[in-house]
C-alpha atoms as a PDB file:
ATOM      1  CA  UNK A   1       8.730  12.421  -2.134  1.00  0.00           C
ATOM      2  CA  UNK A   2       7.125  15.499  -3.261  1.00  0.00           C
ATOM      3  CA  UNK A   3       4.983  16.014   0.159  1.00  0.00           C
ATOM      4  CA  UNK A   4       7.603  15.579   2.455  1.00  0.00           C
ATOM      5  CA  UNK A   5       9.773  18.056   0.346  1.00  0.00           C
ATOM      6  CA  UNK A   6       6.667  20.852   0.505  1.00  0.00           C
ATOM      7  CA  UNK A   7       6.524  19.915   4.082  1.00  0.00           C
ATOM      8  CA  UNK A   8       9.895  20.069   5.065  1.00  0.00           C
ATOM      9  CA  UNK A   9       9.957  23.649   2.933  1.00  0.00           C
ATOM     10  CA  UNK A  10       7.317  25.324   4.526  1.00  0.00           C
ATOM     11  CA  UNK A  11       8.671  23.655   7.928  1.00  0.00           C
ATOM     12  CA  UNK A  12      11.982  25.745   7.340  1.00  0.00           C
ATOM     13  CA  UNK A  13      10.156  28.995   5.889  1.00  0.00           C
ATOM     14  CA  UNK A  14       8.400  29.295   9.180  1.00  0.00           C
ATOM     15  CA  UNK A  15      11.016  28.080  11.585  1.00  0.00           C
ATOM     16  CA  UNK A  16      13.445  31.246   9.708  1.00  0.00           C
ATOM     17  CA  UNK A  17      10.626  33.892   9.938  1.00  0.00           C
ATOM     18  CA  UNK A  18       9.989  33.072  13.132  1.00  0.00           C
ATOM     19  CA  UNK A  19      14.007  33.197  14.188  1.00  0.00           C
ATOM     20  CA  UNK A  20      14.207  36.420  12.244  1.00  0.00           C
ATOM     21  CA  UNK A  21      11.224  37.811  14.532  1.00  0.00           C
ATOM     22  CA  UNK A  22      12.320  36.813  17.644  1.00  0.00           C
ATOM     23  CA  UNK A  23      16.179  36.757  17.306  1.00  0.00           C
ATOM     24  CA  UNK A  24      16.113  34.469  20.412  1.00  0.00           C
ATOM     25  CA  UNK A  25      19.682  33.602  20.600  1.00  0.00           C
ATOM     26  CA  UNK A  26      23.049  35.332  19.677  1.00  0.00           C
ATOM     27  CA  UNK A  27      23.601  33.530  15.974  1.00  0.00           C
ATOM     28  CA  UNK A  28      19.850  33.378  15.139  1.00  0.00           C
ATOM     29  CA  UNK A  29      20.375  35.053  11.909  1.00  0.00           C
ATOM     30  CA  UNK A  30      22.822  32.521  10.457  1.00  0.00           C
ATOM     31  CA  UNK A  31      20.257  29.718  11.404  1.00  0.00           C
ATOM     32  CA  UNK A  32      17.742  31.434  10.196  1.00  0.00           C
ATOM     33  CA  UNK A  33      19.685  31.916   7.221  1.00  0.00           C
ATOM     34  CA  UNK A  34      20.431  28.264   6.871  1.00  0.00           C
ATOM     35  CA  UNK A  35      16.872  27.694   7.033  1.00  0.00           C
ATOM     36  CA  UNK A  36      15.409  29.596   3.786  1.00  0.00           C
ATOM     37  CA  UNK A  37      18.195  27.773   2.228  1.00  0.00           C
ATOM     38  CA  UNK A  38      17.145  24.318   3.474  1.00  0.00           C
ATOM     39  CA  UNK A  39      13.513  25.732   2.422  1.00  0.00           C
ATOM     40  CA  UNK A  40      14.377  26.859  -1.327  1.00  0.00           C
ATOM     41  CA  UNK A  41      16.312  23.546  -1.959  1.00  0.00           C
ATOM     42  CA  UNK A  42      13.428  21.468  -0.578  1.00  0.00           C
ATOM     43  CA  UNK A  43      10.815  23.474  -2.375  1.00  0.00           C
ATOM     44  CA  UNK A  44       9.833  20.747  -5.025  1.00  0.00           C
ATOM     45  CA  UNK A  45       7.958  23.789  -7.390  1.00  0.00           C
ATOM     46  CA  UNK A  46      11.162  25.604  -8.019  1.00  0.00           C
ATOM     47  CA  UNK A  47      12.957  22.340  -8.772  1.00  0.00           C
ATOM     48  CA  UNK A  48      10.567  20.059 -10.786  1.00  0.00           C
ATOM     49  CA  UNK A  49      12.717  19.778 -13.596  1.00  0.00           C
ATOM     50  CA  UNK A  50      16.592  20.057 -13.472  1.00  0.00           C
ATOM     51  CA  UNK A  51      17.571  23.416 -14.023  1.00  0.00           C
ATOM     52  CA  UNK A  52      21.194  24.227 -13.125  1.00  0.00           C
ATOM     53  CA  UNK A  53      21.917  20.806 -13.301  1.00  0.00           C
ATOM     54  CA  UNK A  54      21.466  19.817  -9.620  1.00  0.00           C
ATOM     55  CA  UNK A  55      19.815  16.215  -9.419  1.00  0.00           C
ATOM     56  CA  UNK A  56      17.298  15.419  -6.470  1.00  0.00           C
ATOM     57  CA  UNK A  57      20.261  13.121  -4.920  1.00  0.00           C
ATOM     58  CA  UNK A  58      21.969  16.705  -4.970  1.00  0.00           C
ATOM     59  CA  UNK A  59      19.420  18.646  -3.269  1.00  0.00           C
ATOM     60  CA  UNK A  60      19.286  15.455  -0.526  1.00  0.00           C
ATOM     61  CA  UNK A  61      22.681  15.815   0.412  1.00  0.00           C
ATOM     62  CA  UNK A  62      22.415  19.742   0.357  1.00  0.00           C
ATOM     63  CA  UNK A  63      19.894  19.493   2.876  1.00  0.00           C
ATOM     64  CA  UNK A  64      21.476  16.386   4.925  1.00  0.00           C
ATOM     65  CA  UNK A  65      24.790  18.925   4.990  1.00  0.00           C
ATOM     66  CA  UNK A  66      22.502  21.524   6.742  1.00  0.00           C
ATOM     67  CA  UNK A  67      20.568  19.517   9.138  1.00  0.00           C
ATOM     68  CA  UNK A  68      24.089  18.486  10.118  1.00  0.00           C
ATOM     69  CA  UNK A  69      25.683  21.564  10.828  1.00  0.00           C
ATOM     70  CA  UNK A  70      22.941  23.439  12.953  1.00  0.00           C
ATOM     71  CA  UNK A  71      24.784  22.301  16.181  1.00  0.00           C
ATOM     72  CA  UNK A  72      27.839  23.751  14.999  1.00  0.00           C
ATOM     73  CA  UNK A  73      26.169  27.077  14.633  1.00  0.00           C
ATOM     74  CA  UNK A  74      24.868  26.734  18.359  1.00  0.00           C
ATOM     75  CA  UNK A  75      28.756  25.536  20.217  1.00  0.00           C
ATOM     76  CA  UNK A  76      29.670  28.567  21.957  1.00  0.00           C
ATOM     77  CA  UNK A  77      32.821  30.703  20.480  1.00  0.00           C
ATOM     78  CA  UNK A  78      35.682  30.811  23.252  1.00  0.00           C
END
């Protein structure tokens, strides 16, 4: 569990700097945004033991929520 949370975290880290370089489309910044999130709650260093209280079924469903609403970010405003 711990591998696929480093490699999920470093998968956001880069996928944010690399939006934040770019800026590729209008709304990039939230992503990006949404993506050192997803990276700091999948880090499994900064959350080895429980601090705040936040349980790893927590930090799952944190993540799930954000996977989730990246195509909501990318729907054009009208």
């Amino acid at each position: 569990m711990a591998l696929v949370g480093w490699i999920m975290s470093f998968v956001a880290l880069f996928a944010a700097l690399a939006l934040r370089q770019d800026l590729p489309i209008g709304g990039s910044v939230m992503l990006s945004n949404l993506l050192i999130l997803l990276a700091l709650i999948a880090c499994p260093m900064i959350w080895r033991e429980k601090p705040l209280g936040i349980s790893r079924g927590q930090r799952i469903l944190a993540a799930l929520i954000l996977f989730l609403s990246v195509p909501l970010l990318l729907l054009p405003v009208a």
